[in-house]
Protein backbone atom coordinates (compact mmCIF):
# COMPACT_ATOMS: atom_id res chain seq x y z
CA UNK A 1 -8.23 -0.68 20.54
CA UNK A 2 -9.16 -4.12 19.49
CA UNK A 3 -7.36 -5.99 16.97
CA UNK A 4 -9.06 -8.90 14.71
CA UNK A 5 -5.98 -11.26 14.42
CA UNK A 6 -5.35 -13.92 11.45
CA UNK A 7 -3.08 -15.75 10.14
CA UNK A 8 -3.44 -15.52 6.21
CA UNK A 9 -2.02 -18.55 4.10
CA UNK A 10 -3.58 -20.55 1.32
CA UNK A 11 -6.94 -22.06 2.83
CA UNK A 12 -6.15 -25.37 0.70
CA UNK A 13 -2.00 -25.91 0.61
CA UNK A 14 -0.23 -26.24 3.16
CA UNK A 15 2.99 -27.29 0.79
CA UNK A 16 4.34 -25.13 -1.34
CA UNK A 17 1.30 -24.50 -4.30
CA UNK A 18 1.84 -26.05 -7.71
CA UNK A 19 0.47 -23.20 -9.49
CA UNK A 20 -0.67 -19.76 -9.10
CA UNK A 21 -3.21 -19.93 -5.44
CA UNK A 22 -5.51 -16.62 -5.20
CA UNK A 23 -6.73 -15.92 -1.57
CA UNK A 24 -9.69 -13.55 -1.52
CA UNK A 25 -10.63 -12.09 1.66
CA UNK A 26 -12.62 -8.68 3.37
CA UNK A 27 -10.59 -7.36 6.42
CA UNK A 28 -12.40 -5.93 8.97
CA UNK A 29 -10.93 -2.13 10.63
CA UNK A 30 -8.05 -3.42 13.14
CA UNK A 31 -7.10 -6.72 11.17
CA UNK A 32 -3.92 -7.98 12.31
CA UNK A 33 -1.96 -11.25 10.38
CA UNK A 34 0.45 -12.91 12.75
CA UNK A 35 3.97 -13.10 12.34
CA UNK A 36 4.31 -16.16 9.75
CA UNK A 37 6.37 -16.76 6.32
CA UNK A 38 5.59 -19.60 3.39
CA UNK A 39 7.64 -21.38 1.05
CA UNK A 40 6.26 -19.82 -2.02
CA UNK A 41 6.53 -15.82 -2.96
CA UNK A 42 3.26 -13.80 -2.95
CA UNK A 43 1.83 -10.61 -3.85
CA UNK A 44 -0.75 -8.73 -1.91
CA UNK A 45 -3.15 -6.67 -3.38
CA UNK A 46 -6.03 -4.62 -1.87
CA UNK A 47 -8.86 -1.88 -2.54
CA UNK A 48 -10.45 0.30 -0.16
CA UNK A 49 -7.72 1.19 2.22
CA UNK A 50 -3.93 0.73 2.94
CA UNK A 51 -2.46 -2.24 4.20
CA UNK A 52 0.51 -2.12 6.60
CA UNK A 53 3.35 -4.71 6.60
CA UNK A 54 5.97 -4.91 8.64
CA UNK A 55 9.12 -7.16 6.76
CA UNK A 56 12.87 -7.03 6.78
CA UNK A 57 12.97 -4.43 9.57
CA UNK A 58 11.04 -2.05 7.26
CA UNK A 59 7.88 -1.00 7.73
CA UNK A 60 5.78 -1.36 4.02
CA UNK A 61 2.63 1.22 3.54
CA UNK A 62 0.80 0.13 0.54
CA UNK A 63 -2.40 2.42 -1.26
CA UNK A 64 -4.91 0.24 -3.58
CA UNK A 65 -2.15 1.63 -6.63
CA UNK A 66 0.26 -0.41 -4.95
CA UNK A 67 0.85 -4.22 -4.08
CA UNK A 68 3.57 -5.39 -1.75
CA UNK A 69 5.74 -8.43 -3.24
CA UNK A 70 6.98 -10.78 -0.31
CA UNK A 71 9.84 -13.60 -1.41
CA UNK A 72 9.71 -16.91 0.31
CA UNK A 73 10.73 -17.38 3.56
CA UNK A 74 10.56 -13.73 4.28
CA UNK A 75 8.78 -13.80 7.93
CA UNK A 76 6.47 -10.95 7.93
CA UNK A 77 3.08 -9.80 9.76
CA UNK A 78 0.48 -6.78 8.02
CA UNK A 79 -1.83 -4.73 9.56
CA UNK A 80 -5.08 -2.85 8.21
CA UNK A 81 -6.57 0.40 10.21
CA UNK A 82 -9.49 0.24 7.84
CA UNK A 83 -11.59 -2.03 6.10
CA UNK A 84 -10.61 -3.32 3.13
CA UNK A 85 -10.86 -5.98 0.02
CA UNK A 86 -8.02 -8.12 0.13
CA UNK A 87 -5.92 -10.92 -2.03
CA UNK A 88 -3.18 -12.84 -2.28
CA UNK A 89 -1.48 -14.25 -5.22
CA UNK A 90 0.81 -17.20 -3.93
CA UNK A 91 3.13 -18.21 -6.72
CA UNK A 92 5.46 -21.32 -6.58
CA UNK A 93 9.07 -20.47 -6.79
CA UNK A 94 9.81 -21.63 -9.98
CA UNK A 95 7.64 -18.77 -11.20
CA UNK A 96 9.56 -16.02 -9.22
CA UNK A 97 12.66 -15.43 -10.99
CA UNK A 98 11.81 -12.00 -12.81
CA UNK A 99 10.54 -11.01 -9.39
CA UNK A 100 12.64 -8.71 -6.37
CA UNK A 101 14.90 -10.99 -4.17
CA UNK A 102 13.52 -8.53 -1.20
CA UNK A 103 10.38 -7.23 0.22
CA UNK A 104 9.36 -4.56 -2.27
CA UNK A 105 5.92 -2.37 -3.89
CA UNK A 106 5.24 -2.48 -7.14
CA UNK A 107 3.05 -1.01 -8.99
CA UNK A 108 -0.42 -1.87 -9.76
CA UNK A 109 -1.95 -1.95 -13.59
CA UNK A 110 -4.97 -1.41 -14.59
CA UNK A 111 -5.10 -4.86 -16.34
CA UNK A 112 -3.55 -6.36 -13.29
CA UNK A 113 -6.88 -4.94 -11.54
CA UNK A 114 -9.45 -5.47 -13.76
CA UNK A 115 -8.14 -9.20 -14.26
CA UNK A 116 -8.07 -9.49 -10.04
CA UNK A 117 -11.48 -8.29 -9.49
CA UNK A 118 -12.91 -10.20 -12.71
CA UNK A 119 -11.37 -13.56 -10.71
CA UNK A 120 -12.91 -11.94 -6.97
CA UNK A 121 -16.46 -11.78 -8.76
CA UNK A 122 -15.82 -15.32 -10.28
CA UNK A 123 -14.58 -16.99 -7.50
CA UNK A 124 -11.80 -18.21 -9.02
CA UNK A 125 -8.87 -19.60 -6.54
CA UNK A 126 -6.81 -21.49 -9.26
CA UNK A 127 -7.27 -21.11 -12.70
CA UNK A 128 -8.56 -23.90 -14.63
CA UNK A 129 -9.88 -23.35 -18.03
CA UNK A 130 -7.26 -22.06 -20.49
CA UNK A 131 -7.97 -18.90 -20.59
CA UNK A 132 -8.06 -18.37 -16.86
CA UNK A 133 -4.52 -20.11 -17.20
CA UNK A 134 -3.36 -17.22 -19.81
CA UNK A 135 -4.89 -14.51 -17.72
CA UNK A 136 -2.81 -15.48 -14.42
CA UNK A 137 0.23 -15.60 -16.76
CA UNK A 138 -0.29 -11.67 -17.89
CA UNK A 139 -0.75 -11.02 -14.06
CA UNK A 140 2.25 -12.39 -13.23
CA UNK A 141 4.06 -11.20 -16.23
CA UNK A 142 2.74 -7.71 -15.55
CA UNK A 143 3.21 -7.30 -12.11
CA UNK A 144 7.10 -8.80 -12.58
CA UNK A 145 7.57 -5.85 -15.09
CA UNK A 146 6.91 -3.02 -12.62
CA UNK A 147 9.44 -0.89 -11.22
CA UNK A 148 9.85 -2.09 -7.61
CA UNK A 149 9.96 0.05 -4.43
CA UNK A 150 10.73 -0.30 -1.08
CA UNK A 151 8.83 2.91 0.24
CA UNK A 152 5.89 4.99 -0.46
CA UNK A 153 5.66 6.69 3.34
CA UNK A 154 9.29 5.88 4.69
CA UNK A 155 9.69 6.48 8.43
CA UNK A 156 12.85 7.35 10.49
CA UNK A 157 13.77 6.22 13.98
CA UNK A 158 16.01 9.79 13.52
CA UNK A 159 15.91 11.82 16.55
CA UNK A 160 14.54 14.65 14.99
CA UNK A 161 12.37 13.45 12.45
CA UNK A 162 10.89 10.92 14.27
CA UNK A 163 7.86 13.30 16.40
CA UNK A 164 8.09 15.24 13.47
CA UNK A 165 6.35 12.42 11.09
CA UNK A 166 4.76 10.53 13.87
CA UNK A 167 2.47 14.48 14.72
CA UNK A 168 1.81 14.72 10.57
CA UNK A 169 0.83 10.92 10.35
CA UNK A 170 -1.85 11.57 13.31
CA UNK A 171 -2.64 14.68 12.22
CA UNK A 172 -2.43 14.94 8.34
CA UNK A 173 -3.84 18.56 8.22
CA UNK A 174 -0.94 20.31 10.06
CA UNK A 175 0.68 23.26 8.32
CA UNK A 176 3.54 23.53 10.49
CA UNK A 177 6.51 24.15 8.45
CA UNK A 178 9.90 22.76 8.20
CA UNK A 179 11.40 26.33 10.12
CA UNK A 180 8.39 25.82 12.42
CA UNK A 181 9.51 22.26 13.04
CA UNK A 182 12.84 22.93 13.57
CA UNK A 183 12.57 25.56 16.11
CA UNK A 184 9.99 22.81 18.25
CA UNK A 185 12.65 20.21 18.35
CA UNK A 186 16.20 22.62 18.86
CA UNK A 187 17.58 22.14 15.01
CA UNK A 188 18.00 23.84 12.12
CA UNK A 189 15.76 23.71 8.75
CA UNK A 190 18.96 23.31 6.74
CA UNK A 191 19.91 19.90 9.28
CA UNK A 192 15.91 19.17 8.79
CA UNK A 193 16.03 19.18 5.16
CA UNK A 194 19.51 16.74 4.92
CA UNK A 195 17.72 14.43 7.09
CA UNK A 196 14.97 14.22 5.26
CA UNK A 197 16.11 13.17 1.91
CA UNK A 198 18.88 11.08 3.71
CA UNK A 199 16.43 9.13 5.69
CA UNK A 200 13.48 9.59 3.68
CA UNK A 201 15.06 9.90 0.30
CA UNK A 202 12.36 13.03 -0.30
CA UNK A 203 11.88 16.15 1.17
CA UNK A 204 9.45 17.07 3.58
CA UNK A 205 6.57 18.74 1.53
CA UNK A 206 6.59 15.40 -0.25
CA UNK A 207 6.15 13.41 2.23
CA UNK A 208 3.85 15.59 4.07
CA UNK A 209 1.79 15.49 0.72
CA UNK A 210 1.68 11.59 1.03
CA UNK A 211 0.22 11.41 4.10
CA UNK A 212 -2.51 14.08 2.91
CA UNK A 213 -3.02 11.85 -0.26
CA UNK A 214 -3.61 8.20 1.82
CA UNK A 215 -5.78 10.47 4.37
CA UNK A 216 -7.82 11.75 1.45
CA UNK A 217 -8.50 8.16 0.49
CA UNK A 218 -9.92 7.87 4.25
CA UNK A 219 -12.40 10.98 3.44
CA UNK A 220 -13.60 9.92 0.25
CA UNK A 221 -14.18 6.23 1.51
CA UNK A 222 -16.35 7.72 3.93
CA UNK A 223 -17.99 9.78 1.74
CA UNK A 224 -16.91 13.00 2.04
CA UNK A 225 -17.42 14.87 -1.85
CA UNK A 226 -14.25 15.40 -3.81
CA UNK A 227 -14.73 19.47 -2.92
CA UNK A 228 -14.98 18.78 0.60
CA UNK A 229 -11.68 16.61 0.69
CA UNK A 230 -9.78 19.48 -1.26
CA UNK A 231 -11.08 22.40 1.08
CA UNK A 232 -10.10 19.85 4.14
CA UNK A 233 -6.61 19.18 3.18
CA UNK A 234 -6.08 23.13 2.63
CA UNK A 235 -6.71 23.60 -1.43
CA UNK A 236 -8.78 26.55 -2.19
CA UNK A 237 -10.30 24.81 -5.27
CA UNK A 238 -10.49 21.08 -6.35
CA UNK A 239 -8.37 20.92 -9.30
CA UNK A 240 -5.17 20.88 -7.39
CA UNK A 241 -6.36 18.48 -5.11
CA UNK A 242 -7.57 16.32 -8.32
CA UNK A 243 -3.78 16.41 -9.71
CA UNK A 244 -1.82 15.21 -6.49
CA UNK A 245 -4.16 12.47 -6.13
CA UNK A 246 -4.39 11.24 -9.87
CA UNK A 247 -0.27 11.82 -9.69
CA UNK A 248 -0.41 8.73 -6.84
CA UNK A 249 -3.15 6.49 -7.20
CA UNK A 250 -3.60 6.90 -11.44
CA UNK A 251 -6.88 7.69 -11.09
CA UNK A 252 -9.09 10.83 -10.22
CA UNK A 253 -10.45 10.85 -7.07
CA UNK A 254 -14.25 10.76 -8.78
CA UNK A 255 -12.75 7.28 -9.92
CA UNK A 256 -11.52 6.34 -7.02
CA UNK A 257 -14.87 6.46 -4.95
CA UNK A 258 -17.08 4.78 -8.17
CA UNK A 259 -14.72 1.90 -7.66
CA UNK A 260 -15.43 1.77 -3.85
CA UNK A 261 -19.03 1.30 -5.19
């Protein structure tokens, strides 16, 4: 399949910014960034589909719900399967200090939205009026507050795991169970179940119900009625289906698929 490749920096600075930068860009399905790293720390933030990044020997899945915080001089290249609306927030060091020293997620507001797409449908790269200055402050102060992760779909090179997660990622639908996986690859469910929260640091059925939640996002971006998603990923009714993806994303999936709008 072929990949659209970019390199994403600040269209204006090469230098280290002197104040908050925003890059706003649309990413085609297939978008590949090259390998690159910047002086300054940034925060990407997207809507529409999952981005992909690949830092620190750790592969970063982020949702819309989620933005992923890279330090300075972390080298680091992303990758998009979908389409999706995209930004950057590149903030000058001296700004950074409440932030993670590492890679991480962190959690997306609604102010922290509302004030990103208020500056996409402006236009607005750098702030300049006063209170475009104060609004960039609560952004930063906001998304500096979150509680920080370093996984929302872990993977595992494990020898066991690994087919395991790589058959539910491609194939988000499957039912198989933990004894049913463990008889496929010669294990037991008890060995199954310790790898999974040592490697993954959840069990199984959670994960499993990630992967159904960031394919759901797929369905509904193409159109597919909340009803239709639910009966797809196995629920008998919506409500169910409603609650794991409000528990994720903070939203209802109704609200989800206005905003794609």
């Amino acid at each position: 399949m072929k990949k659209n490749s970019r390199h994403l920096h600040p269209s204006v600075h090469i230098e280290q910014p002197a104040e908050v930068f925003m890059n706003f860009d649309a990413f085609l399905s297939n978008t590949e960034t090259r390998v690159h790293s910047h002086d300054w720390g940034q925060i990407q933030l997207i809507s529409g589909g999952i981005l992909e990044m690949h830092a620190e020997n750790i592969r970063f899945l982020a949702p819309p719900h989620l933005a992923i915080w890279v330090p300075a001089g972390v080298v680091h290249h992303s990758y998009n399967r979908k389409p999706l609306e995209y930004c950057s927030m590149n903030i000058p060091s001296e700004l950074t200090k409440n932030f993670p020293e590492r890679t991480s997620l962190i959690k997306v507001t609604p102010i922290v939205s509302a004030i990103i797409e208020d500056f996409r449908r402006r236009e607005i790269s750098t702030a300049s009026t006063e209170q475009d200055k104060r609004l960039v402050q609560v952004l930063v102060d906001q998304l500096s507050a979150q509680q920080q992760d370093q996984h929302f779909l872990p993977s595992s090179s494990n020898k066991y795991l690994a087919p395991i997660l790589k058959h539910v990622e491609e194939n988000p639908t499957d039912v198989t169970t933990l004894k049913e996986w463990a008889e496929k690859v010669h294990t037991t469910e008890r060995t199954l179940a310790r790898y999974c929260q040592s490697e993954l640091g959840m069990s199984f059925t959670e994960w499993r119900l990630r992967v159904r939640y960031v394919y759901s996002m797929d369905l509904l971006r193409s159109g597919s009625s909340v009803k239709e998603v639910a009966l797809t990923l196995g629920y008998n009714q919506a409500s169910p289906f409603i609650s794991m993806f409000k528990k994720y994303s903070g939203v209802t999936p109704e609200q989800y698929k206005h905003r794609l709008l």
